[in-house]
N, C-alpha and C. Protein backbone atom coordinates (compact mmCIF):
# COMPACT_ATOMS: atom_id res chain seq x y z
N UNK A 1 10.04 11.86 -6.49
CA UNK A 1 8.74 11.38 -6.91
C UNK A 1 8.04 12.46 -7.73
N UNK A 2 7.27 11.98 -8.98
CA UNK A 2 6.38 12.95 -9.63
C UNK A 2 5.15 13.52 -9.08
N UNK A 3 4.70 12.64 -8.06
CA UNK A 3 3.36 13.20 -7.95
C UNK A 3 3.29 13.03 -6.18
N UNK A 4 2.70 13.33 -5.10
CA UNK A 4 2.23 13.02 -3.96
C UNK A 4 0.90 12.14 -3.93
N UNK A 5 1.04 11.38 -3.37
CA UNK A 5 -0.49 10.26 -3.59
C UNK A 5 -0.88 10.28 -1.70
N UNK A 6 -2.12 10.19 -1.40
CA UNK A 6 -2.32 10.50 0.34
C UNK A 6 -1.34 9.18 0.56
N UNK A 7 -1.07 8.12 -0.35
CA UNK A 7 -0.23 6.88 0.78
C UNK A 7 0.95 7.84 1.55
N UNK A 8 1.32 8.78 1.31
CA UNK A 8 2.50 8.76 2.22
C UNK A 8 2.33 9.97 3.25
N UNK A 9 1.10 9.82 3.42
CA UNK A 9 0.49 10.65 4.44
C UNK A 9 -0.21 9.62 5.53
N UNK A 10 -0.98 8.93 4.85
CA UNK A 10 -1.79 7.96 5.40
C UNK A 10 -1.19 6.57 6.32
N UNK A 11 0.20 5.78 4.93
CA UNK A 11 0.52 4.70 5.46
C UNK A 11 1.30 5.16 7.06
N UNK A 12 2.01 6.05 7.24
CA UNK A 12 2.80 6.55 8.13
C UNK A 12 1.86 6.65 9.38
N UNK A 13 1.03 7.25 8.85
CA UNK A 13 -0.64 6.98 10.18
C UNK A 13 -0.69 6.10 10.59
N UNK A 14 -0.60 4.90 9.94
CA UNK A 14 -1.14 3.82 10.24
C UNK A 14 0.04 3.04 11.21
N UNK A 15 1.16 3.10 10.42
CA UNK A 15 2.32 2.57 11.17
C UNK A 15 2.02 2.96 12.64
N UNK A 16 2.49 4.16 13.00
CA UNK A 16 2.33 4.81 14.30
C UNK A 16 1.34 4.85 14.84
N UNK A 17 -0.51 4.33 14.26
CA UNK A 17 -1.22 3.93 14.90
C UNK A 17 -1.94 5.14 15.57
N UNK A 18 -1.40 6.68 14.99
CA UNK A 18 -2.47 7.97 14.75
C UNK A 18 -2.02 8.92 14.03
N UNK A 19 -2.98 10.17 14.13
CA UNK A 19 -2.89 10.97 13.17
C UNK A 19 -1.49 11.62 12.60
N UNK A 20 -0.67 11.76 11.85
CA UNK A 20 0.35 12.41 12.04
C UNK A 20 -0.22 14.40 11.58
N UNK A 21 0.17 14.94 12.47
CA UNK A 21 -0.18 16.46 11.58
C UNK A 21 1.00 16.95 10.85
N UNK A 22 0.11 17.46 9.36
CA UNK A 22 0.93 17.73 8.68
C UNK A 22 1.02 19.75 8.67
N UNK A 23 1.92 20.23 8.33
CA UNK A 23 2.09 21.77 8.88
C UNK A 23 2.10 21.75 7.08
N UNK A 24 2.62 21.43 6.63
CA UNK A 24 2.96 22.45 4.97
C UNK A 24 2.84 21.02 3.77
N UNK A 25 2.09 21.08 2.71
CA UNK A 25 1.96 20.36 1.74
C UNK A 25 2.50 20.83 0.41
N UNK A 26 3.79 20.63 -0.29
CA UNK A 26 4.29 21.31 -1.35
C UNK A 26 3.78 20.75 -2.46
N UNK A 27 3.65 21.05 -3.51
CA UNK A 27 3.47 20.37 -4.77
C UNK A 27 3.90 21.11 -5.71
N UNK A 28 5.31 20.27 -6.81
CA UNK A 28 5.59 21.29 -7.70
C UNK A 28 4.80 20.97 -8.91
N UNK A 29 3.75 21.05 -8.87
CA UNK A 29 2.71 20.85 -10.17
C UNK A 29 1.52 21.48 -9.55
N UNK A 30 0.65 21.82 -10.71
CA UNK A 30 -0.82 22.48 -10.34
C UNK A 30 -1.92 21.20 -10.57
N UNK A 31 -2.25 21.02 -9.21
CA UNK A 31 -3.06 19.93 -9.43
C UNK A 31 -4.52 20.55 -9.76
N UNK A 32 -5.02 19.80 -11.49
CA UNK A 32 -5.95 20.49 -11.82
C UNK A 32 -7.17 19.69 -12.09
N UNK A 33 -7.11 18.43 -12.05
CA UNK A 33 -8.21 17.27 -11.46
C UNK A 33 -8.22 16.96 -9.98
N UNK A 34 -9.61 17.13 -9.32
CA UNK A 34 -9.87 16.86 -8.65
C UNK A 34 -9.27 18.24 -7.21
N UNK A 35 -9.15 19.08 -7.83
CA UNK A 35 -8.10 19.90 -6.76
C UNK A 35 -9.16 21.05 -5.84
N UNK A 36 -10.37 20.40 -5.81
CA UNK A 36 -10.85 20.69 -4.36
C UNK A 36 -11.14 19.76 -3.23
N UNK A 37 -10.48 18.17 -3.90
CA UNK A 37 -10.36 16.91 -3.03
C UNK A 37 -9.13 17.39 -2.31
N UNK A 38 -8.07 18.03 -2.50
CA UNK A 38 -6.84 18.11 -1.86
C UNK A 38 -6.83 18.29 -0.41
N UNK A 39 -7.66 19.49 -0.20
CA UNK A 39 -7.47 19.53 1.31
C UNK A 39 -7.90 18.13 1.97
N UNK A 40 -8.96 17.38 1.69
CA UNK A 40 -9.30 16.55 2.43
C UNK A 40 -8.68 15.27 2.40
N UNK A 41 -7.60 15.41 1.29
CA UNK A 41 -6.66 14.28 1.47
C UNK A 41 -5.46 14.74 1.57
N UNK A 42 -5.07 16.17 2.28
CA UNK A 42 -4.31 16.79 2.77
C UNK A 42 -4.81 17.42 3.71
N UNK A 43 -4.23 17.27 5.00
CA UNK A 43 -5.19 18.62 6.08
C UNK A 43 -4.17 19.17 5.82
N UNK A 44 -4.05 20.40 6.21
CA UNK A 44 -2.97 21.51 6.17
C UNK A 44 -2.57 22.11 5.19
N UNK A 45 -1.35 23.16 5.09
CA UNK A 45 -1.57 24.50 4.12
C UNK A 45 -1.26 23.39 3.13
N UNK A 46 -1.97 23.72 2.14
CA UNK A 46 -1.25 23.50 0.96
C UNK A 46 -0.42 24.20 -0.21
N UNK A 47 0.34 23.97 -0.91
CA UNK A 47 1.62 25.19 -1.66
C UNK A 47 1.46 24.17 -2.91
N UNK A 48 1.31 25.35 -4.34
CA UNK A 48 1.56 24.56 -5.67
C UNK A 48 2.42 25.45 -6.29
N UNK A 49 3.16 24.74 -7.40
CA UNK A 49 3.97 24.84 -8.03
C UNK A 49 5.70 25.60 -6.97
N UNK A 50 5.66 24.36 -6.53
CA UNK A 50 6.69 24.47 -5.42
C UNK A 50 8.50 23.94 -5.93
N UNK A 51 9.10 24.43 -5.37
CA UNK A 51 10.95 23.64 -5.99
C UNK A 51 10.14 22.10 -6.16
N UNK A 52 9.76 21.56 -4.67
CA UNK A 52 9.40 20.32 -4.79
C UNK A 52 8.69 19.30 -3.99
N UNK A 53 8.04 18.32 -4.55
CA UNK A 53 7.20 17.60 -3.70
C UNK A 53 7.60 17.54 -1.85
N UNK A 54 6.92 17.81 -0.93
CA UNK A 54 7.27 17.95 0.03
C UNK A 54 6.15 17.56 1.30
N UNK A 55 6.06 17.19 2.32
CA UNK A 55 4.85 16.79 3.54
C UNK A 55 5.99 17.60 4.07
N UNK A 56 5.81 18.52 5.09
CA UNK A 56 6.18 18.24 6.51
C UNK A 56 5.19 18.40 7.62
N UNK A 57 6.24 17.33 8.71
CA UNK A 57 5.30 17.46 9.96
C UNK A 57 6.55 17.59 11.08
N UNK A 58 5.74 18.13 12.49
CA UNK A 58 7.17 17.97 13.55
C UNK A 58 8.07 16.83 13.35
N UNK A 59 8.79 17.65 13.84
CA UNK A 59 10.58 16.76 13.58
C UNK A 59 10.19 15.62 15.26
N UNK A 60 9.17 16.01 15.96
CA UNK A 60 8.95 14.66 17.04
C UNK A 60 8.13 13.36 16.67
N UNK A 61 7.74 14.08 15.43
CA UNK A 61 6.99 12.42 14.73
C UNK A 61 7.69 11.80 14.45
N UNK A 62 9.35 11.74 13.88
CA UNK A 62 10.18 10.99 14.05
C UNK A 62 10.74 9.61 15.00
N UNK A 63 10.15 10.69 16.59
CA UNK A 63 10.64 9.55 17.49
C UNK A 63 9.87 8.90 17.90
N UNK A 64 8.21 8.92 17.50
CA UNK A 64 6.92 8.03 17.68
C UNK A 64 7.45 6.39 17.22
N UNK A 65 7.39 5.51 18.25
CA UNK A 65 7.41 4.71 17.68
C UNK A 65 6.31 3.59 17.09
N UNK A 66 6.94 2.47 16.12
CA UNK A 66 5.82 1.75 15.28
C UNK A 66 5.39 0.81 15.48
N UNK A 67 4.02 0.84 15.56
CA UNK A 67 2.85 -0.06 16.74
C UNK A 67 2.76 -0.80 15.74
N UNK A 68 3.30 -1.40 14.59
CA UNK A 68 2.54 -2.50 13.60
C UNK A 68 3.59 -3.52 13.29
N UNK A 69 2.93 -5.08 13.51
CA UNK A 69 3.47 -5.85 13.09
C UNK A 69 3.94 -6.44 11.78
N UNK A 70 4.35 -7.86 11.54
CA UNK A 70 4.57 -8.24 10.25
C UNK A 70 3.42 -8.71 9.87
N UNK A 71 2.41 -9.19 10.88
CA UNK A 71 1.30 -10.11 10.29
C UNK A 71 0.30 -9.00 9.84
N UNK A 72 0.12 -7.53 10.79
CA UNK A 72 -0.52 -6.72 10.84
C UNK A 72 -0.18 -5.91 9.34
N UNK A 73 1.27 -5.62 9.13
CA UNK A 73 1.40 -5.27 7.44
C UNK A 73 1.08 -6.22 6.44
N UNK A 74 0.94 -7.32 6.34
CA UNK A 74 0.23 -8.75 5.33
C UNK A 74 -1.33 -8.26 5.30
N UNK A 75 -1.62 -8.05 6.29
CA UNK A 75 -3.47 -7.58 5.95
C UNK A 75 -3.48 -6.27 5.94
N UNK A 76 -3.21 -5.35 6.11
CA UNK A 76 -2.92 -4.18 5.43
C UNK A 76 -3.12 -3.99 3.80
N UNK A 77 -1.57 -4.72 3.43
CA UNK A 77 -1.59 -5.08 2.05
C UNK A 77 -1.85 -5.63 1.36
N UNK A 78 -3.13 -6.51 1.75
CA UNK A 78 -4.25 -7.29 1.31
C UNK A 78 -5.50 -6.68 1.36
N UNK A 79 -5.24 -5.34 1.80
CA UNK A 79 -6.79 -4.16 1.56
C UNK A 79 -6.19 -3.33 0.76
N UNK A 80 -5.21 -3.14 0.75
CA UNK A 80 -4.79 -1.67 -0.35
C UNK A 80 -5.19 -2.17 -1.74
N UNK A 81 -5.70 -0.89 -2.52
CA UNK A 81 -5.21 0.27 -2.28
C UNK A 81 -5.86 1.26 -1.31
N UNK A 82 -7.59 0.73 -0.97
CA UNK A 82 -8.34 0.78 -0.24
C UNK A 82 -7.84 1.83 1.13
N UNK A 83 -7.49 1.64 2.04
CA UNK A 83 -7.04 2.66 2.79
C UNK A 83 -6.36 3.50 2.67
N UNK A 84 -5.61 3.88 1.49
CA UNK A 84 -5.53 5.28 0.83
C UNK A 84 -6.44 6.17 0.45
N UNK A 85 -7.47 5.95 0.17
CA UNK A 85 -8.18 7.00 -0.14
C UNK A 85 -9.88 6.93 0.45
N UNK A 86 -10.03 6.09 1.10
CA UNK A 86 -11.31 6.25 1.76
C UNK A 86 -10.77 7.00 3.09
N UNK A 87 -12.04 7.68 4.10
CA UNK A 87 -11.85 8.77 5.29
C UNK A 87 -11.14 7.75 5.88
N UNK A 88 -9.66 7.95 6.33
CA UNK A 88 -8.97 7.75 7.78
C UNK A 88 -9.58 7.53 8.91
N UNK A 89 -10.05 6.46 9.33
CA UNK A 89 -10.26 6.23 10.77
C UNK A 89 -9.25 5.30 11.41
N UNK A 90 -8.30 6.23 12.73
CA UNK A 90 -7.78 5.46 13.37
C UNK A 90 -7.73 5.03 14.70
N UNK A 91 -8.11 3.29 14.76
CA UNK A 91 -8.92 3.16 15.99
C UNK A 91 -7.50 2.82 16.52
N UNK A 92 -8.20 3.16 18.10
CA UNK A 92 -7.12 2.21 19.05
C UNK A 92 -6.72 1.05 19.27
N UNK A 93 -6.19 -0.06 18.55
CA UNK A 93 -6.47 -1.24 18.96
C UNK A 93 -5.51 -1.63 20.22
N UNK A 94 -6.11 -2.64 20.94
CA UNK A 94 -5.60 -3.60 21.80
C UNK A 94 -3.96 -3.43 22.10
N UNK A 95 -3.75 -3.50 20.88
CA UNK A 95 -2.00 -3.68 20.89
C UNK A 95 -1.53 -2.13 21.06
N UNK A 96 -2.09 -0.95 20.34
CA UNK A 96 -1.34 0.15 20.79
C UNK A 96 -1.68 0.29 21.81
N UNK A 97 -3.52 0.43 22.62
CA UNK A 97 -3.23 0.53 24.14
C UNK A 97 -1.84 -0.01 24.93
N UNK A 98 -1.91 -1.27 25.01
CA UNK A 98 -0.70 -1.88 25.57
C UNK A 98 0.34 -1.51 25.57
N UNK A 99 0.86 -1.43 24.13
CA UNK A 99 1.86 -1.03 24.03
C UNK A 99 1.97 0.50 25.04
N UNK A 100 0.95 1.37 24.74
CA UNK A 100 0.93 2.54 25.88
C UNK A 100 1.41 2.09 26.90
N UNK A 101 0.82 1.22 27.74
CA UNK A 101 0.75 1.34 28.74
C UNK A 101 1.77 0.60 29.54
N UNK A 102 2.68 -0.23 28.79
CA UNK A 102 4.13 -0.38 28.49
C UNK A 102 5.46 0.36 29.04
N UNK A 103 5.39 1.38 27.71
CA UNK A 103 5.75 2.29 27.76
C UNK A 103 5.80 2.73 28.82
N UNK A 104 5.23 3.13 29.76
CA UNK A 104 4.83 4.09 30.89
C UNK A 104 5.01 3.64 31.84
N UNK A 105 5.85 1.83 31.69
CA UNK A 105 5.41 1.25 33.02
C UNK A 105 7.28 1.08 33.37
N UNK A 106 7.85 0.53 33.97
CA UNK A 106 8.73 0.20 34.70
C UNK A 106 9.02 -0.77 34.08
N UNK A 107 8.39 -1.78 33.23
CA UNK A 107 8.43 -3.38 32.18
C UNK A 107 9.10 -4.57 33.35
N UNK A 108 9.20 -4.20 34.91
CA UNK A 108 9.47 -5.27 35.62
C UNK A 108 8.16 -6.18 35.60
N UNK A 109 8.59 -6.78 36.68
CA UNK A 109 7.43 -8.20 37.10
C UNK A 109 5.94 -7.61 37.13
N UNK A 110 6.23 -6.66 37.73
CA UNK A 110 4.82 -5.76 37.86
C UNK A 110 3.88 -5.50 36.53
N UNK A 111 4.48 -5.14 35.27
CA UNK A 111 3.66 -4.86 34.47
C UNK A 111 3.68 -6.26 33.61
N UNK A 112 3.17 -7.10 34.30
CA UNK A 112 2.52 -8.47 33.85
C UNK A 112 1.19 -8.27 32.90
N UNK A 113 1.09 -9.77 32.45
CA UNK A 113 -0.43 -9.65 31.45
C UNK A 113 -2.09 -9.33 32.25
N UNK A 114 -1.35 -10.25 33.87
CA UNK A 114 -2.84 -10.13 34.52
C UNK A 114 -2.61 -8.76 35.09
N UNK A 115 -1.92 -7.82 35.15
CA UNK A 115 -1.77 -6.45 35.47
C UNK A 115 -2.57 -5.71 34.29
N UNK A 116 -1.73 -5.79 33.11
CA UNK A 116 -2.41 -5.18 32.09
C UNK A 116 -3.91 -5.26 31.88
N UNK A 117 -4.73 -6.43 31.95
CA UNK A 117 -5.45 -6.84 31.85
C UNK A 117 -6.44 -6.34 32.72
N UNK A 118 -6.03 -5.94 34.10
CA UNK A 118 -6.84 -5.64 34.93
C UNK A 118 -7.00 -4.27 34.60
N UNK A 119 -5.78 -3.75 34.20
CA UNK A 119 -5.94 -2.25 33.80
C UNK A 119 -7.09 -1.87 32.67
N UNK A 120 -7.43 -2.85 31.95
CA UNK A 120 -8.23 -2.14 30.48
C UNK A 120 -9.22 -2.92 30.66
N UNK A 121 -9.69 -3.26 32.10
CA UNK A 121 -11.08 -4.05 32.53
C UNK A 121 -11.44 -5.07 31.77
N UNK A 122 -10.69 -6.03 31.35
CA UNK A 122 -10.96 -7.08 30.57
C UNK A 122 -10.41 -8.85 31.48
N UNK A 123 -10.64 -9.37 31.00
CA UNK A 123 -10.61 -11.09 31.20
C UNK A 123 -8.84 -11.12 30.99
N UNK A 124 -8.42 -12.23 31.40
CA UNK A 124 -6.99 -12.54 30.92
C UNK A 124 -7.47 -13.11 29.39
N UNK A 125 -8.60 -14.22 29.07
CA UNK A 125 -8.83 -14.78 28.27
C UNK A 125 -9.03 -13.64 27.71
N UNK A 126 -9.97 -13.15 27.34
CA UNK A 126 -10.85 -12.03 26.04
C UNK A 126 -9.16 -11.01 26.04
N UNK A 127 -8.56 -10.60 26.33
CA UNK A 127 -7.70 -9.68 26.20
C UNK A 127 -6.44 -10.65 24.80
N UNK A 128 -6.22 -11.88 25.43
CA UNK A 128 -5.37 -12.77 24.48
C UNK A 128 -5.76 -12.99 23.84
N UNK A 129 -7.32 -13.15 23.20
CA UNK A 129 -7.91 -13.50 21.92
C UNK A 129 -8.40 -12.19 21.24
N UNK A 130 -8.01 -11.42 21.71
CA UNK A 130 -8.16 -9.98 20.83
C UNK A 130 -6.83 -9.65 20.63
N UNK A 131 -5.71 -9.72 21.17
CA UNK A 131 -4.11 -9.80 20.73
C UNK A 131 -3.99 -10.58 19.49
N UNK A 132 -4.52 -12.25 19.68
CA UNK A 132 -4.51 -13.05 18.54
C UNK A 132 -5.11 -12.57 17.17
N UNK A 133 -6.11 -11.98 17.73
CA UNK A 133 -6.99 -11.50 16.47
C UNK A 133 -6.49 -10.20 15.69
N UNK A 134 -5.24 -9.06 16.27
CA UNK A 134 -4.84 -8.66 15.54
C UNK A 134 -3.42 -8.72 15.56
N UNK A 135 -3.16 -9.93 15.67
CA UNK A 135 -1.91 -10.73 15.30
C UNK A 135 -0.93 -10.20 15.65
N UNK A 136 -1.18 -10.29 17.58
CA UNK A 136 -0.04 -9.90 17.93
C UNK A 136 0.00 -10.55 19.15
N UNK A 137 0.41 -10.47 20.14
CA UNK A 137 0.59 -11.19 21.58
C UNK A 137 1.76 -10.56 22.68
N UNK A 138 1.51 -10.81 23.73
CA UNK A 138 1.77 -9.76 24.86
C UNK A 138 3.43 -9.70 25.35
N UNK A 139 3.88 -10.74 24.57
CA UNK A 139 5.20 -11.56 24.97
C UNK A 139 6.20 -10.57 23.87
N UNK A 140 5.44 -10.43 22.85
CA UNK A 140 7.00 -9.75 22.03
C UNK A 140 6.44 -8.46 21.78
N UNK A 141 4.97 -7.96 22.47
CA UNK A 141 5.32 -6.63 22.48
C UNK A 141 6.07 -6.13 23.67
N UNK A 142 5.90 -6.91 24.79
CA UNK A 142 6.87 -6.39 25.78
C UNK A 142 8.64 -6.62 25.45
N UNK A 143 8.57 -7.36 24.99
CA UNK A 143 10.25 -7.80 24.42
C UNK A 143 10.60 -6.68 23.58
N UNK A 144 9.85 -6.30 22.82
CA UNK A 144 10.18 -5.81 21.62
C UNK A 144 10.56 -3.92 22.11
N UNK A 145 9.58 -3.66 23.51
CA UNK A 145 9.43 -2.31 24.10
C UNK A 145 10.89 -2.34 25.22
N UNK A 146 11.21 -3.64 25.40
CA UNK A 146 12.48 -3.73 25.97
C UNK A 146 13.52 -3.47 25.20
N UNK A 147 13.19 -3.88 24.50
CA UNK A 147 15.06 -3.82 23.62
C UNK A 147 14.85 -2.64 22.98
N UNK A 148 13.99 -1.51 22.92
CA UNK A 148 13.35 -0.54 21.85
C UNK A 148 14.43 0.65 23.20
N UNK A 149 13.79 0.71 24.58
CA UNK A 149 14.39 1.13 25.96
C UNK A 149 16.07 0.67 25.82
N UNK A 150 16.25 -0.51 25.74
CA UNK A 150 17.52 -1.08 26.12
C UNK A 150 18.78 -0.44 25.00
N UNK A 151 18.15 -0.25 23.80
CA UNK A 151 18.78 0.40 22.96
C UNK A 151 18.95 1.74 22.99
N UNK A 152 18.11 2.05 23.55
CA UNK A 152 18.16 4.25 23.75
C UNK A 152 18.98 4.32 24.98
N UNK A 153 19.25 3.51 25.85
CA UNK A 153 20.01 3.81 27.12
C UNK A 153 21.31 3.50 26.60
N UNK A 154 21.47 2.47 25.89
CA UNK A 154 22.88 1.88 25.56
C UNK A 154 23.49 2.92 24.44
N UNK A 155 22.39 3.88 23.19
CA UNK A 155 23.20 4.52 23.27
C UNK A 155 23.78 6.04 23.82
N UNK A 156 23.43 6.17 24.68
CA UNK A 156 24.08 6.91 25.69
C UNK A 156 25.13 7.30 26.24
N UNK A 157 25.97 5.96 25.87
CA UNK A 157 27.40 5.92 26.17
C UNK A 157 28.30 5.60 27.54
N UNK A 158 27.43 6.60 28.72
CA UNK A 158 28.12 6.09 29.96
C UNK A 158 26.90 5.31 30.81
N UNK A 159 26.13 4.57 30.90
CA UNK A 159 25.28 4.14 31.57
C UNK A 159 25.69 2.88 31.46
N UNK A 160 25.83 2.07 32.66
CA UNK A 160 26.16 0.81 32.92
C UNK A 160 25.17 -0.16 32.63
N UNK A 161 25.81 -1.44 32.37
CA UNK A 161 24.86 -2.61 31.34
C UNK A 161 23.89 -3.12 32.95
N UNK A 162 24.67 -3.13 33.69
CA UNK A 162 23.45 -3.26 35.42
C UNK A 162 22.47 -2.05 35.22
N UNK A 163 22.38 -0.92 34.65
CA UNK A 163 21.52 0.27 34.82
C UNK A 163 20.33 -0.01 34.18
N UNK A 164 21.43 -0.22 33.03
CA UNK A 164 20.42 -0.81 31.41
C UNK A 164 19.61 -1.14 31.68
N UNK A 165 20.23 -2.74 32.40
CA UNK A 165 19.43 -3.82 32.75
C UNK A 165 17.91 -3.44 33.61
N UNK A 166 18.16 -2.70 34.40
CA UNK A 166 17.12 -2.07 35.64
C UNK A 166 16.37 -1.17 34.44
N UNK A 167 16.62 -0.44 33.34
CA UNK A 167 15.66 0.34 32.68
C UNK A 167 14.80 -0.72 32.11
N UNK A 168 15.50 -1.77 31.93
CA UNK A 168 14.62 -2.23 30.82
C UNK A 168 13.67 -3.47 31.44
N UNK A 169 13.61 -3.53 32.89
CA UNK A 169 12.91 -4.19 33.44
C UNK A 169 12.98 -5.46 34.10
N UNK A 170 14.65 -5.80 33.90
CA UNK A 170 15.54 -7.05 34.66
C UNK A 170 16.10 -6.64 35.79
N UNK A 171 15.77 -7.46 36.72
CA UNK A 171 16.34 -7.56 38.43
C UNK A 171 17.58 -8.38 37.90
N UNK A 172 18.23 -8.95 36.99
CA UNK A 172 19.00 -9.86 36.85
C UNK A 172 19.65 -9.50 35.48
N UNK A 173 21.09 -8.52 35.92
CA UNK A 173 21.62 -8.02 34.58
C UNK A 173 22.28 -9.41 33.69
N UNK A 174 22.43 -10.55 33.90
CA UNK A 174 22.66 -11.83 33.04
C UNK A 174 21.77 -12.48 32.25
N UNK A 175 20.41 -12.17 33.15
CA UNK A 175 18.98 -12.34 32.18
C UNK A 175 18.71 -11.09 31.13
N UNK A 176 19.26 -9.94 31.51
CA UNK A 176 18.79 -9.18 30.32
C UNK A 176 20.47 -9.27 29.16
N UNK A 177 21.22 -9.70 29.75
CA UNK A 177 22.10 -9.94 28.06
C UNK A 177 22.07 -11.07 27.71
N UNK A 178 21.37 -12.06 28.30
CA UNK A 178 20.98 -12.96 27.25
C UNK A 178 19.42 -12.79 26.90
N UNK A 179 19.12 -12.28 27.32
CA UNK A 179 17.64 -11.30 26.45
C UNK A 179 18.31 -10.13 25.67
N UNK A 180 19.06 -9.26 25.42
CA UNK A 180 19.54 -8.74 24.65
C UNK A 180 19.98 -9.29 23.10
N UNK A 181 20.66 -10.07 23.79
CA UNK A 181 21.46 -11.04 22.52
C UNK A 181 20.83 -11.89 21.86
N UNK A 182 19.22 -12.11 22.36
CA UNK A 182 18.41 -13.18 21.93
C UNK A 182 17.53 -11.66 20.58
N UNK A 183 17.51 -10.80 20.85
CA UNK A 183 16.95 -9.78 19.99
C UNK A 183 17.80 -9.39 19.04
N UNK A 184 18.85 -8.89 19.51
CA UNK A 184 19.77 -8.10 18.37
C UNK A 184 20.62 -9.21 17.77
N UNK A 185 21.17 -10.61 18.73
CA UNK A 185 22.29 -11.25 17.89
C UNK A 185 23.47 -10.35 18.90
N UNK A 186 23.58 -9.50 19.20
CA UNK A 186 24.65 -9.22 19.64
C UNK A 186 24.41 -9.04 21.33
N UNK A 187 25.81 -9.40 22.47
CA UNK A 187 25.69 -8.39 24.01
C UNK A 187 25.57 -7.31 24.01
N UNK A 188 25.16 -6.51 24.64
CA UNK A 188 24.95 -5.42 24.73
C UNK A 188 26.07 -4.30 24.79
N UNK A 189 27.30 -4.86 25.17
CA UNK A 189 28.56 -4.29 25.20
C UNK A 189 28.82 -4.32 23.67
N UNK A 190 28.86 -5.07 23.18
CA UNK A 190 29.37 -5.12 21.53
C UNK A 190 28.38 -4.35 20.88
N UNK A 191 26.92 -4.30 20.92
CA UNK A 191 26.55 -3.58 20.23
C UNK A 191 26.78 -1.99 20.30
N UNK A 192 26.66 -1.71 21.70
CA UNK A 192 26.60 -0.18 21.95
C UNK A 192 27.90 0.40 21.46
N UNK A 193 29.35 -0.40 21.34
CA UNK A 193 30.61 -0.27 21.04
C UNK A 193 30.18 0.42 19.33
N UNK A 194 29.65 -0.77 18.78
CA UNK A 194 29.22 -0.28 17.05
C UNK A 194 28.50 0.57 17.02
N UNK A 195 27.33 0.89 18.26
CA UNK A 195 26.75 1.87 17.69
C UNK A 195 27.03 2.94 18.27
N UNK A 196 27.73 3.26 18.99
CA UNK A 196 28.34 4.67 18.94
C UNK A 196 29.58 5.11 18.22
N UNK A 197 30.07 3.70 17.17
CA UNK A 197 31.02 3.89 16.24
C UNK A 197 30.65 4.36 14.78
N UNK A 198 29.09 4.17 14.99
CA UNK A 198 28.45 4.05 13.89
C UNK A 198 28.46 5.30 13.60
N UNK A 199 27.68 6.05 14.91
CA UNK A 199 27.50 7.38 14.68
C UNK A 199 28.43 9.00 14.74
């Protein structure tokens, strides 16, 4: 790329749903318009006339995973260019809480909607119409945090598809490969076969 524009500082924010920190900003050009805006659409060191265009940030922002949907990228990209360059505010919504709190949970019977719900002091109702409203719902973010789990165990290599099954929140390892196979298209035996062939 010729130039660094904040989108590829910013959109990546947004995906992951917070700040990413950036440690080193390269630029192999002298930016000479506007180049006391830089820091503020760069936090961190900045470097000019560098080999080459460059962001970095920890190598653990990598394994953050991405809180945004398909409906949620359609309105996104129906405000841009707009959230590139006005101040970054990134709120918590609804869906990354959850998704937190997901994450953190066991994903059996227990971390139900009226569980969740009770957790972030809200209504069963008002909690589903604020899911709706940023176009998402409680059913395929938990699906989606299952097979996200079901895939990091599987590839692992020696962990049994009954283990799997128990990570990813099934008392019933036949219900989670046909919940497997309903996500990927593939059992869970066939996939983990490719993907440790893959790699």
């Amino acid at each position: 790329m010729s130039k660094i524009g904040p989108v590829w500082h910013r959109f990546p924010n947004w995906l992951v749903g917070q700040q990413i920190p950036l440690r080193e900003v390269s630029f192999t050009y002298l930016p000479k318009a506007y180049k006391e805006e830089y820091p503020l659409l760069f936090p961190g060191l900045c470097r000019v006339k560098q080999p080459q265009n460059m962001l970095v940030w920890p190598a653990e922002v990598l394994r953050w995973p991405i809180r945004r949907n398909r409906e949620q990228l359609r309105g996104y990209l129906r405000r841009a260019p707009l959230p590139w360059f006005r101040k970054q505010k990134i709120e918590k919504s609804f869906t990354d809480q959850i998704s937190r709190l997901l994450e953190t949970s066991s994903l059996d019977d227990s971390a139900s909607f009226t569980e969740i719900a009770s957790q972030l002091h809200m209504t069963e109702r008002t909690l589903r119409r604020k899911l709706t409203e940023e176009g998402s719902c409680f059913h395929r973010l938990k699906g989606d945090i299952r097979r996200d789990r079901a895939i990091y165990w599987l590839s692992k290599g020696d962990v049994s598809i009954a283990e799997i099954s128990h990570h990813a929140g099934y008392a019933d390892p036949a219900a989670f490969i046909r919940a497997f196979k309903a996500w990927t298209g593939l059992p869970p035996g066939l996939y983990r076969r490719r993907l440790l062939a893959a790699e």
